[in-house]
PDB file of N, CA and C in Angstrom:
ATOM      1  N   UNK A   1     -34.720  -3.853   6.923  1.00  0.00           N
ATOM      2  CA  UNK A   1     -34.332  -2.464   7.061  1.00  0.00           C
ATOM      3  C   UNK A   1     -34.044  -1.893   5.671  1.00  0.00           C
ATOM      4  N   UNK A   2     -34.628  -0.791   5.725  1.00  0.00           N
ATOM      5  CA  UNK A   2     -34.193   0.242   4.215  1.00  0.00           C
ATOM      6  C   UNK A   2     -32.396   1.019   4.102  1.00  0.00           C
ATOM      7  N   UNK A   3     -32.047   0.755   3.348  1.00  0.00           N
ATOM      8  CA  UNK A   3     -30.822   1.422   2.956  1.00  0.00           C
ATOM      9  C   UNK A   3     -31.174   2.345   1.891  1.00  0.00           C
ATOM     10  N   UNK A   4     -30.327   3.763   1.621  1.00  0.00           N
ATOM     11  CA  UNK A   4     -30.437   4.769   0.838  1.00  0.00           C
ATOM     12  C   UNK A   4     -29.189   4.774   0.305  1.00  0.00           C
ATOM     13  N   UNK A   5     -29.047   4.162  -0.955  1.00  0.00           N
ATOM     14  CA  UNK A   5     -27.997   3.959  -1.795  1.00  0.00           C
ATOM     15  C   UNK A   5     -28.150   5.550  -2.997  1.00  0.00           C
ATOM     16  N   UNK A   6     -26.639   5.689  -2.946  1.00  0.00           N
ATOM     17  CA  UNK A   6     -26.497   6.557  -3.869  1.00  0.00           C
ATOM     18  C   UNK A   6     -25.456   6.608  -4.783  1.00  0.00           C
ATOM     19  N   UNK A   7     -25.068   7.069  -5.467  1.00  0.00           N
ATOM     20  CA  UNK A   7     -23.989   6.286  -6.489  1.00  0.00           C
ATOM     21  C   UNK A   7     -23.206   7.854  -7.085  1.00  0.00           C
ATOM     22  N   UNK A   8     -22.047   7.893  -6.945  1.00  0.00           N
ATOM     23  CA  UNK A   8     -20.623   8.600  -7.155  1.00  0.00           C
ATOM     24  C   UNK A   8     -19.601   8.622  -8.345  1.00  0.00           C
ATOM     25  N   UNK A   9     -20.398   8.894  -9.433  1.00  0.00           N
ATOM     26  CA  UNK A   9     -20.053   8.611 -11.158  1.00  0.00           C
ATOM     27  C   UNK A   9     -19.381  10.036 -11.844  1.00  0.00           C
ATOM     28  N   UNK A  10     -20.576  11.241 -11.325  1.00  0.00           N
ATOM     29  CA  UNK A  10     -20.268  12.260 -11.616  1.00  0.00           C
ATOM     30  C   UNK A  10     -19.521  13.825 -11.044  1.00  0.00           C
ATOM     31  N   UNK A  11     -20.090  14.920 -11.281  1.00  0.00           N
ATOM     32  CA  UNK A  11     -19.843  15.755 -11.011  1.00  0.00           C
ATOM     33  C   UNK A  11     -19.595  16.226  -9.495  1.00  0.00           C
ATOM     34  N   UNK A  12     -18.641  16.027  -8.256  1.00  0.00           N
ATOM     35  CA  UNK A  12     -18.170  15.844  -6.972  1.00  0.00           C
ATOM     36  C   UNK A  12     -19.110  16.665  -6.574  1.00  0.00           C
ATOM     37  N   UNK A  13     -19.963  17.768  -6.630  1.00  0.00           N
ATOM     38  CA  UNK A  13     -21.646  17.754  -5.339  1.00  0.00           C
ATOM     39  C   UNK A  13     -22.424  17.363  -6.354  1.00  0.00           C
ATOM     40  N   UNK A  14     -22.307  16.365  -6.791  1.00  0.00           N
ATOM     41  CA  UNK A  14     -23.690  15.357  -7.496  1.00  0.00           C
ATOM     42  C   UNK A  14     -23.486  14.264  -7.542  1.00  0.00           C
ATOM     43  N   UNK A  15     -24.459  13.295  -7.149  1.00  0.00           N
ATOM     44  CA  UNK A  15     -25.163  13.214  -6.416  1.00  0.00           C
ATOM     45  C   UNK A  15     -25.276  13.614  -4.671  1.00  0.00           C
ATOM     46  N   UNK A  16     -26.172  14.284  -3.698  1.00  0.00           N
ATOM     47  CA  UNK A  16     -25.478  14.617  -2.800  1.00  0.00           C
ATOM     48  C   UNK A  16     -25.412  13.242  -1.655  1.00  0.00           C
ATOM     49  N   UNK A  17     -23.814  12.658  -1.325  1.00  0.00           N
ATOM     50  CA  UNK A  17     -23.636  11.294  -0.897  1.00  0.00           C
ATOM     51  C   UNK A  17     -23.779  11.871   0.347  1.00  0.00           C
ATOM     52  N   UNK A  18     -23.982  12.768   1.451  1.00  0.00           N
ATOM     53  CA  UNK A  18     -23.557  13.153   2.736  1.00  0.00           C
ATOM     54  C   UNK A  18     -24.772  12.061   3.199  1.00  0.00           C
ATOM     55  N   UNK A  19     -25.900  12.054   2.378  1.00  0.00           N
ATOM     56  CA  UNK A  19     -27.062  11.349   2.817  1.00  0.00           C
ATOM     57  C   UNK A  19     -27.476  10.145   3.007  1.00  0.00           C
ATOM     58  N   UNK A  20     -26.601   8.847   2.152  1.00  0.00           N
ATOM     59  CA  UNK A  20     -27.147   7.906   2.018  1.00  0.00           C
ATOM     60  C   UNK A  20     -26.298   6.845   3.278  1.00  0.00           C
ATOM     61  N   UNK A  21     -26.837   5.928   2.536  1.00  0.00           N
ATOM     62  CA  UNK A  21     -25.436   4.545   3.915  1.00  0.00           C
ATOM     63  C   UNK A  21     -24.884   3.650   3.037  1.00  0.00           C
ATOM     64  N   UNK A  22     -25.164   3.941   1.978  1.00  0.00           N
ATOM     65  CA  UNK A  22     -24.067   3.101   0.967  1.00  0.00           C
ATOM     66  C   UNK A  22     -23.325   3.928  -0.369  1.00  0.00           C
ATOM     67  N   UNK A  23     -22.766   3.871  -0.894  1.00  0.00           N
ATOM     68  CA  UNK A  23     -22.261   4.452  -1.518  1.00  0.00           C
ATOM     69  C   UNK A  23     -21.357   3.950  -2.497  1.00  0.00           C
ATOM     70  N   UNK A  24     -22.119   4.061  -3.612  1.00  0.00           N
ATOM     71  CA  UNK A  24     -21.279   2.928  -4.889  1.00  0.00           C
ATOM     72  C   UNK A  24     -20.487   4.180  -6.056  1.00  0.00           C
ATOM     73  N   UNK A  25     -19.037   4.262  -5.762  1.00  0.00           N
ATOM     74  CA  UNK A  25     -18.087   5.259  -6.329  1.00  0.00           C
ATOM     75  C   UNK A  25     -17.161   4.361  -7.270  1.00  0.00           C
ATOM     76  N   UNK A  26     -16.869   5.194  -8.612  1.00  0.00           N
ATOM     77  CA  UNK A  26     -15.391   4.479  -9.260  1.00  0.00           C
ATOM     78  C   UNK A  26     -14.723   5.225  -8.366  1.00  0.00           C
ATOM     79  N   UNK A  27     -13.466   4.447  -8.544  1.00  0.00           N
ATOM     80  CA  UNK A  27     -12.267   4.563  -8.261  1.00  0.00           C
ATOM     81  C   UNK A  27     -11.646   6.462  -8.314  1.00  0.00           C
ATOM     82  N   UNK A  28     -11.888   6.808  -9.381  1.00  0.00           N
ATOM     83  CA  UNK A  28     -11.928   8.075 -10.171  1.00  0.00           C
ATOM     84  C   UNK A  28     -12.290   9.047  -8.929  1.00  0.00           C
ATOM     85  N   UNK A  29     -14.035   8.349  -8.482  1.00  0.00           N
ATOM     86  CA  UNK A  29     -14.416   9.157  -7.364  1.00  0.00           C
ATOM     87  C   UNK A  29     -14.273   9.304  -6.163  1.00  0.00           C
ATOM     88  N   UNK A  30     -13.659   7.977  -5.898  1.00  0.00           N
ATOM     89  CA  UNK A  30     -13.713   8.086  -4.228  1.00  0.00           C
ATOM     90  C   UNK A  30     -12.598   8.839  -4.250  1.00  0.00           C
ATOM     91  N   UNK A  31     -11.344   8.768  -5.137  1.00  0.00           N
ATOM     92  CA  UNK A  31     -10.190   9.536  -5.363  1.00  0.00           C
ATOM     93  C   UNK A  31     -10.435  10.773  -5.210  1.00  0.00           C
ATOM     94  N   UNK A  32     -11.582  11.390  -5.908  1.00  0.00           N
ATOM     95  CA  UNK A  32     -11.742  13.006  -5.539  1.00  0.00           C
ATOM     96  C   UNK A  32     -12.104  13.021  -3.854  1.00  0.00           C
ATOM     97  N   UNK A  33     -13.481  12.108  -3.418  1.00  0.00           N
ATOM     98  CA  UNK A  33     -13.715  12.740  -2.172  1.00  0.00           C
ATOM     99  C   UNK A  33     -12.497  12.587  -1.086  1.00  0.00           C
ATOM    100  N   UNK A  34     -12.347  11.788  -1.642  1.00  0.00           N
ATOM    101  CA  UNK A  34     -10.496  11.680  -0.693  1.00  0.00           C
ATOM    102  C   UNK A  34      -9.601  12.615  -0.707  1.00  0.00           C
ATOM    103  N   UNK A  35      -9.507  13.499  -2.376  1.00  0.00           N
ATOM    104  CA  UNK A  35      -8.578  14.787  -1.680  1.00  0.00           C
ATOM    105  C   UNK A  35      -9.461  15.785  -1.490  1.00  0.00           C
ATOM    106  N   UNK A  36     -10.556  16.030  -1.708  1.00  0.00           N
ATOM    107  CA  UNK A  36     -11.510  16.779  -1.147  1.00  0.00           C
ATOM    108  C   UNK A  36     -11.671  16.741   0.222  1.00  0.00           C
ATOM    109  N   UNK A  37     -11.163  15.715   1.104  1.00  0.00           N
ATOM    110  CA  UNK A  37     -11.904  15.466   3.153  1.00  0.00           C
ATOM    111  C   UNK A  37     -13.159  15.507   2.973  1.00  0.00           C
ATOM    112  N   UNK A  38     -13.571  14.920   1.995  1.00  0.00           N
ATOM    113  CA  UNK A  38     -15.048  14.955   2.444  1.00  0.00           C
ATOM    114  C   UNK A  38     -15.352  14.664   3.832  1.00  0.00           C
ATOM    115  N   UNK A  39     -16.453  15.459   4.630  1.00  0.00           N
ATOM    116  CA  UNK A  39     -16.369  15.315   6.235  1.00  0.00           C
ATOM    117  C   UNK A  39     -17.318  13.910   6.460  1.00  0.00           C
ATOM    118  N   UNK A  40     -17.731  13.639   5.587  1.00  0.00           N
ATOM    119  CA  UNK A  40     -18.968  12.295   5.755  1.00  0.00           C
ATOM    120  C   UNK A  40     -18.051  11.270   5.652  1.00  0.00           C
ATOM    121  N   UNK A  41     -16.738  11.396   5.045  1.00  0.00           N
ATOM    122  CA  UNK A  41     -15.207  10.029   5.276  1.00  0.00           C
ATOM    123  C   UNK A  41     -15.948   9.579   6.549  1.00  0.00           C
ATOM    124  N   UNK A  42     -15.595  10.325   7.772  1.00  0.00           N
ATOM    125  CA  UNK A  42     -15.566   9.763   9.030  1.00  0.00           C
ATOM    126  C   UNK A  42     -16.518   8.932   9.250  1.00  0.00           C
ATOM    127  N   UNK A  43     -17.679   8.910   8.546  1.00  0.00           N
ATOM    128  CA  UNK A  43     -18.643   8.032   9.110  1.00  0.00           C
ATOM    129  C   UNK A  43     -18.883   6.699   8.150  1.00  0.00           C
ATOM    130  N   UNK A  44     -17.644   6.351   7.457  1.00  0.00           N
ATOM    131  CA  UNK A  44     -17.905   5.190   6.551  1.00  0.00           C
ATOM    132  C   UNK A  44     -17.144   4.350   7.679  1.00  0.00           C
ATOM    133  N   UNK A  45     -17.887   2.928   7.445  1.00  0.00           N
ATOM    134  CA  UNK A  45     -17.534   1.908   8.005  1.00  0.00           C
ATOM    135  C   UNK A  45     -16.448   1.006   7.325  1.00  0.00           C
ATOM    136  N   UNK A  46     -16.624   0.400   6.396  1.00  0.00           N
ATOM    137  CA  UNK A  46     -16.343  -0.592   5.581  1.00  0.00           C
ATOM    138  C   UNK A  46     -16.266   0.042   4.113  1.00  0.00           C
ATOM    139  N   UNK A  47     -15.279  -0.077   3.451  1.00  0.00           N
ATOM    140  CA  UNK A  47     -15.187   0.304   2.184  1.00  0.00           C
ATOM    141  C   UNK A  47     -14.611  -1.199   1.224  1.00  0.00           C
ATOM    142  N   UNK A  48     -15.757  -1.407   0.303  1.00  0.00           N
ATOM    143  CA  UNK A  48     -15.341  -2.504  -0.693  1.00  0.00           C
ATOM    144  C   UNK A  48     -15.177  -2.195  -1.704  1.00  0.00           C
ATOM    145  N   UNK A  49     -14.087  -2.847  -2.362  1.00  0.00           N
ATOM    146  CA  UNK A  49     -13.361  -2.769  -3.282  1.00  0.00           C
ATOM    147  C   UNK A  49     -13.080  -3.684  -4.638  1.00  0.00           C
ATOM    148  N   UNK A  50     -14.371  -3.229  -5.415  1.00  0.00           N
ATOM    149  CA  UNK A  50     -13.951  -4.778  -6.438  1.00  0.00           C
ATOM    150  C   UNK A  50     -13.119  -4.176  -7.700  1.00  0.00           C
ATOM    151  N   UNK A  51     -13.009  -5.513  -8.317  1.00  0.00           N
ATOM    152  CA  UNK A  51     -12.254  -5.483  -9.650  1.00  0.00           C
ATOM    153  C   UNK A  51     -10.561  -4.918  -9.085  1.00  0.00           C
ATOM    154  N   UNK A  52      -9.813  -5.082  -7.985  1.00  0.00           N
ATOM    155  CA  UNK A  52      -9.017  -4.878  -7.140  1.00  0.00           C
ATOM    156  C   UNK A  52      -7.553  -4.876  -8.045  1.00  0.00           C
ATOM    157  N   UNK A  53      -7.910  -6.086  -8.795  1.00  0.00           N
ATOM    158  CA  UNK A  53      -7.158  -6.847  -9.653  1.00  0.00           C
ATOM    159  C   UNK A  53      -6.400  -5.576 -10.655  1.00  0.00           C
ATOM    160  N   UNK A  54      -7.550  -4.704 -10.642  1.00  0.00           N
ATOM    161  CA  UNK A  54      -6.801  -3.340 -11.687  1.00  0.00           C
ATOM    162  C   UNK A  54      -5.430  -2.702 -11.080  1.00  0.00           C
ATOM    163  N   UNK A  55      -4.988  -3.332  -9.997  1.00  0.00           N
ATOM    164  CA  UNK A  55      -3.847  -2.341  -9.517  1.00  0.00           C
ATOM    165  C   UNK A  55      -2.628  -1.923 -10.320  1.00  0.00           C
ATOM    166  N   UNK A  56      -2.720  -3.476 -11.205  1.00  0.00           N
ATOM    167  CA  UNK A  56      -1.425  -3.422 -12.219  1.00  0.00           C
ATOM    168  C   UNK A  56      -2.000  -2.967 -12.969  1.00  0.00           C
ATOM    169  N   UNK A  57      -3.135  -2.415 -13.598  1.00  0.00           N
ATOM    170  CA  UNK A  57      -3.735  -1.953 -15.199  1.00  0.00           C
ATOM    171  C   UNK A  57      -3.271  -0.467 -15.251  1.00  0.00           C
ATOM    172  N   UNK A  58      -2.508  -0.040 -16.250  1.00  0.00           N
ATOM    173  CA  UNK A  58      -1.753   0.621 -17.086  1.00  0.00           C
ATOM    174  C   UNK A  58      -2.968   2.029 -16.935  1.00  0.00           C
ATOM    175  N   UNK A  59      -3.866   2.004 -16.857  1.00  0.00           N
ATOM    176  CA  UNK A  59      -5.114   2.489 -16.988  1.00  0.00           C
ATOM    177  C   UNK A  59      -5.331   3.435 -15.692  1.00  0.00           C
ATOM    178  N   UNK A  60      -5.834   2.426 -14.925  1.00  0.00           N
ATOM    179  CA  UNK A  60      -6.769   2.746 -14.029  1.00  0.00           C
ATOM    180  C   UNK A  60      -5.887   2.223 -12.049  1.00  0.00           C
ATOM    181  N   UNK A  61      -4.680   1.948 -12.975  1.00  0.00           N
ATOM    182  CA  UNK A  61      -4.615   0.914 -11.682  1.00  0.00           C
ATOM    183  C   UNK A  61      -3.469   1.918 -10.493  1.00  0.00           C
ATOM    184  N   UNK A  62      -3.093   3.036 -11.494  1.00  0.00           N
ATOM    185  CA  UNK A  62      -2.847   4.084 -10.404  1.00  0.00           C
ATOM    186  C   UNK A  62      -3.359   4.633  -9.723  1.00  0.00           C
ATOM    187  N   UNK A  63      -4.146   5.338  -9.941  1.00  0.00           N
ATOM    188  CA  UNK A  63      -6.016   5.294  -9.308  1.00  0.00           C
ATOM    189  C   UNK A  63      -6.331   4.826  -7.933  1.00  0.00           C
ATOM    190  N   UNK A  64      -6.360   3.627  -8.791  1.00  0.00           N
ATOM    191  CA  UNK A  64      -6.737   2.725  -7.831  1.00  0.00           C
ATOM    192  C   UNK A  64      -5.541   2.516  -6.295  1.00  0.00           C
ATOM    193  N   UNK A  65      -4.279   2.289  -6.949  1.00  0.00           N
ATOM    194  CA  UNK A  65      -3.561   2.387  -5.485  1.00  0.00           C
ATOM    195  C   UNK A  65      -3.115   3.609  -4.783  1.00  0.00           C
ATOM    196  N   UNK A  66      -3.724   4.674  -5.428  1.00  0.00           N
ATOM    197  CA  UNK A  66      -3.607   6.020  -4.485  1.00  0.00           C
ATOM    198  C   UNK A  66      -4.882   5.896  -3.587  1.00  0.00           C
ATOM    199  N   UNK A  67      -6.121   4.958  -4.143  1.00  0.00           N
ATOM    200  CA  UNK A  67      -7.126   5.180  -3.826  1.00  0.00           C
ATOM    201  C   UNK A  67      -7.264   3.936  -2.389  1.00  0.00           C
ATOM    202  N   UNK A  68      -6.395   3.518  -2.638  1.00  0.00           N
ATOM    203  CA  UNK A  68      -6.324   2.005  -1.276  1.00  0.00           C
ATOM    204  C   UNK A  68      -5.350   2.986  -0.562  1.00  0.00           C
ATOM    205  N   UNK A  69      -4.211   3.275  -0.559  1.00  0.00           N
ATOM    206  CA  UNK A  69      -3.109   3.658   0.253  1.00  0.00           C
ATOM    207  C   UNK A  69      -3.748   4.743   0.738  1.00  0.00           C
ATOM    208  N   UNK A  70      -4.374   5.672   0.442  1.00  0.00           N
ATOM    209  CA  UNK A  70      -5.291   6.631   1.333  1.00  0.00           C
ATOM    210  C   UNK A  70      -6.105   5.917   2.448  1.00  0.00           C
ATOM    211  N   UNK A  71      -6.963   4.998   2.135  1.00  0.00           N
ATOM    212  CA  UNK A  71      -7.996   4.397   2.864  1.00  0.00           C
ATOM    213  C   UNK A  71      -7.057   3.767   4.079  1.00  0.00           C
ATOM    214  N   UNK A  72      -5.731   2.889   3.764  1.00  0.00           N
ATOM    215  CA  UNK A  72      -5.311   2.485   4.866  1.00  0.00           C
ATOM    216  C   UNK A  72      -4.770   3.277   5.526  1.00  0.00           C
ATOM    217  N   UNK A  73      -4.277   4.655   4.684  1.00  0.00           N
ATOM    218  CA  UNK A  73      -3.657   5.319   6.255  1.00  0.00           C
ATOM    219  C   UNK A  73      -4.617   5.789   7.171  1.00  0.00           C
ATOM    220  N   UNK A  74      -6.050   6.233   6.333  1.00  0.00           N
ATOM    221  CA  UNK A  74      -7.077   6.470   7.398  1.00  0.00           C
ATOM    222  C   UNK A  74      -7.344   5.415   8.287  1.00  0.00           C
ATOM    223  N   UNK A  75      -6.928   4.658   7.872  1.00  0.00           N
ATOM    224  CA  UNK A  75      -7.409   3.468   9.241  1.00  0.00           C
ATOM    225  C   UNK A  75      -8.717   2.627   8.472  1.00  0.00           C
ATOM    226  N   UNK A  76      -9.037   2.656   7.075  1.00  0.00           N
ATOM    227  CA  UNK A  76     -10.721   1.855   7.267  1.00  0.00           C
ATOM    228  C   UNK A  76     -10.470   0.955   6.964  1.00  0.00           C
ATOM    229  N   UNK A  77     -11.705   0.170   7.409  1.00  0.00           N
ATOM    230  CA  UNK A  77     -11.568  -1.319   7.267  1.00  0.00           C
ATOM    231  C   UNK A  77     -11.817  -1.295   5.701  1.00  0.00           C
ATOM    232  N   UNK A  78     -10.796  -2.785   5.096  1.00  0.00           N
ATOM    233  CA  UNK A  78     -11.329  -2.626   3.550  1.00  0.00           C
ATOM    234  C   UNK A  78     -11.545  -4.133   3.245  1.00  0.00           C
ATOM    235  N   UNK A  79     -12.679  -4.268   2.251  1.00  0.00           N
ATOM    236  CA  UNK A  79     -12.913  -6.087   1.881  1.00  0.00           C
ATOM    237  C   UNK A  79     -12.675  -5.749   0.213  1.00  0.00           C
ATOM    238  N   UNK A  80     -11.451  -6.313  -0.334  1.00  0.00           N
ATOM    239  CA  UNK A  80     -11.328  -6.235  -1.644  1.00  0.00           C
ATOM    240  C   UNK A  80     -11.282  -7.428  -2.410  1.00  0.00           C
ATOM    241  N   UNK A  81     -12.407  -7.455  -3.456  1.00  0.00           N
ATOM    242  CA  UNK A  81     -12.771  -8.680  -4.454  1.00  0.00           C
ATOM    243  C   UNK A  81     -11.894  -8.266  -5.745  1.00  0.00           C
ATOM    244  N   UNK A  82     -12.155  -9.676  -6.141  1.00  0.00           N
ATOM    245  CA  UNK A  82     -11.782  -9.883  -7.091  1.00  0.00           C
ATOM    246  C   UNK A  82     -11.777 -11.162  -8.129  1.00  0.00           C
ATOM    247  N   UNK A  83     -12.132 -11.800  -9.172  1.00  0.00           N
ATOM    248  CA  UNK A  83     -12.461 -13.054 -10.064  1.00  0.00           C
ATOM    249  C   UNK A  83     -11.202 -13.412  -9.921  1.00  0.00           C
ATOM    250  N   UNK A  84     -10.372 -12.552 -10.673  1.00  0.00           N
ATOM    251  CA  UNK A  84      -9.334 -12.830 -11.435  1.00  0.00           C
ATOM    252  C   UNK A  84      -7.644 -12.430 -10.918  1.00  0.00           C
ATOM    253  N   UNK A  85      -7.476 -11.872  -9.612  1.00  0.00           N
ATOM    254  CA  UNK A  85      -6.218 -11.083  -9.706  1.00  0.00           C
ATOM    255  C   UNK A  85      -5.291 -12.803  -9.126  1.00  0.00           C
ATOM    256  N   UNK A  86      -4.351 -12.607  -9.713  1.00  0.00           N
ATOM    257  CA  UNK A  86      -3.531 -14.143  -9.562  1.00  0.00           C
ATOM    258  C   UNK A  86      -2.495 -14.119  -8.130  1.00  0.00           C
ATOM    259  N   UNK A  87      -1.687 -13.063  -7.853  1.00  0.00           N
ATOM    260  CA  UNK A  87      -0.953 -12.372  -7.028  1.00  0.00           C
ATOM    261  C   UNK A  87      -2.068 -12.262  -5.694  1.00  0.00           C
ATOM    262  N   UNK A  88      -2.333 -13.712  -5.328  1.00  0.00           N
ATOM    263  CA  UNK A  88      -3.515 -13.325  -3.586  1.00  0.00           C
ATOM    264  C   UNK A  88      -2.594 -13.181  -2.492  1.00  0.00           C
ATOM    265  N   UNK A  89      -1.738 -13.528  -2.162  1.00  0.00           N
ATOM    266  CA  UNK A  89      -0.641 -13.424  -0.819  1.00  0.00           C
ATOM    267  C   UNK A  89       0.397 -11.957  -1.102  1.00  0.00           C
ATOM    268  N   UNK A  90       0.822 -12.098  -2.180  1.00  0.00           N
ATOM    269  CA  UNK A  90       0.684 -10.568  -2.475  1.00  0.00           C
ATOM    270  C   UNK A  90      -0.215  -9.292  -2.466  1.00  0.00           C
ATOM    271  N   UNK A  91      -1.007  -9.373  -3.102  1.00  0.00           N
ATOM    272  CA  UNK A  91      -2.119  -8.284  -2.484  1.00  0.00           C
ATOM    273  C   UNK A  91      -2.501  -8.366  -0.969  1.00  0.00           C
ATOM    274  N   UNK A  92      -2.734  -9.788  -0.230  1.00  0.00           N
ATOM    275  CA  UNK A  92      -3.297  -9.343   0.979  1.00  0.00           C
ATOM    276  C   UNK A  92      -2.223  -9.412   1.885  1.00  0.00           C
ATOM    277  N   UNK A  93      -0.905  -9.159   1.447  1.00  0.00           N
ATOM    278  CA  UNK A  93      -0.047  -8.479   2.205  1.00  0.00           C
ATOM    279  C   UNK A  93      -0.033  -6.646   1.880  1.00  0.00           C
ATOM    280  N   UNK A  94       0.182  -6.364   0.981  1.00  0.00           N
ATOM    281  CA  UNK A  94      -0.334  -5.088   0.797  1.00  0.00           C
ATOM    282  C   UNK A  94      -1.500  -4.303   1.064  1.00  0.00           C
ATOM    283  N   UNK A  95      -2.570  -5.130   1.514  1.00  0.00           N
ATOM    284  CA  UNK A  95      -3.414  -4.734   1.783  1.00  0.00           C
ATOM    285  C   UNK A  95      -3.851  -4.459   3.230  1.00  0.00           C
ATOM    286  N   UNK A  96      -3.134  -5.849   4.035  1.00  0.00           N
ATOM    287  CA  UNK A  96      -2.363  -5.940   5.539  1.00  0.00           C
ATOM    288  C   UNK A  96      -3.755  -6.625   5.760  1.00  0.00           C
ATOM    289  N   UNK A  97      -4.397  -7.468   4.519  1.00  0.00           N
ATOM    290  CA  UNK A  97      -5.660  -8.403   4.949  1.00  0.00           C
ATOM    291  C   UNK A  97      -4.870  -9.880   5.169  1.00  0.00           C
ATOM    292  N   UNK A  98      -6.113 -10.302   5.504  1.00  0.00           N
ATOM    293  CA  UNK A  98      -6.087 -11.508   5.033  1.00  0.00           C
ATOM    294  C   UNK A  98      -7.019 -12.714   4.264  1.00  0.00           C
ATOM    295  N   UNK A  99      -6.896 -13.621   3.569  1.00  0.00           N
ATOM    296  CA  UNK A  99      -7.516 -14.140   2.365  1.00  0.00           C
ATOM    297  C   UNK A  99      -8.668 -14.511   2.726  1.00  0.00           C
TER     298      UNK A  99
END
């Protein structure tokens, strides 16, 4: 089966994502379509989450947990990777996964 991947880097109506079935966003972006409602939210299944490990990064890692704590109050399912984050029973209590 064909998938129509589209990717979420730039300018929030560019690329237009209403269309594809996958959807590869930074953090940065899914953050906008999230306070935006984008109406195509409703039809994501599964949202993955790598490099997870950034939650503590000084950087990016606020971002990032506005960008999880949204997703769980919507209810989506989330699979979050990671190489390196050391804290695993911690995160997948926060995350309300499991390992």
């Amino acid at each position: 089966e064909n998938y129509k991947v589209e990717a979420s880097v730039g300018d929030y109506h560019s690329p237009k994502v209403e269309d594809c079935d996958i959807l590869v966003a930074t953090y940065e972006r899914m953050d906008s379509h999230l306070r935006h409602s984008s109406p195509w939210l409703e039809d994501i299944g599964v949202v993955v989450i790598d490099e997870v490990h950034y939650v503590g990064d000084e950087e990016r890692g606020p971002v990032l947990e506005t960008v999880v704590t949204q997703l769980k109050r919507k209810g989506f399912q989330i699979v979050a990777l990671s190489a390196t984050v050391g804290n695993l029973e911690e995160m997948a209590e926060w995350l309300g996964a499991r390992l």
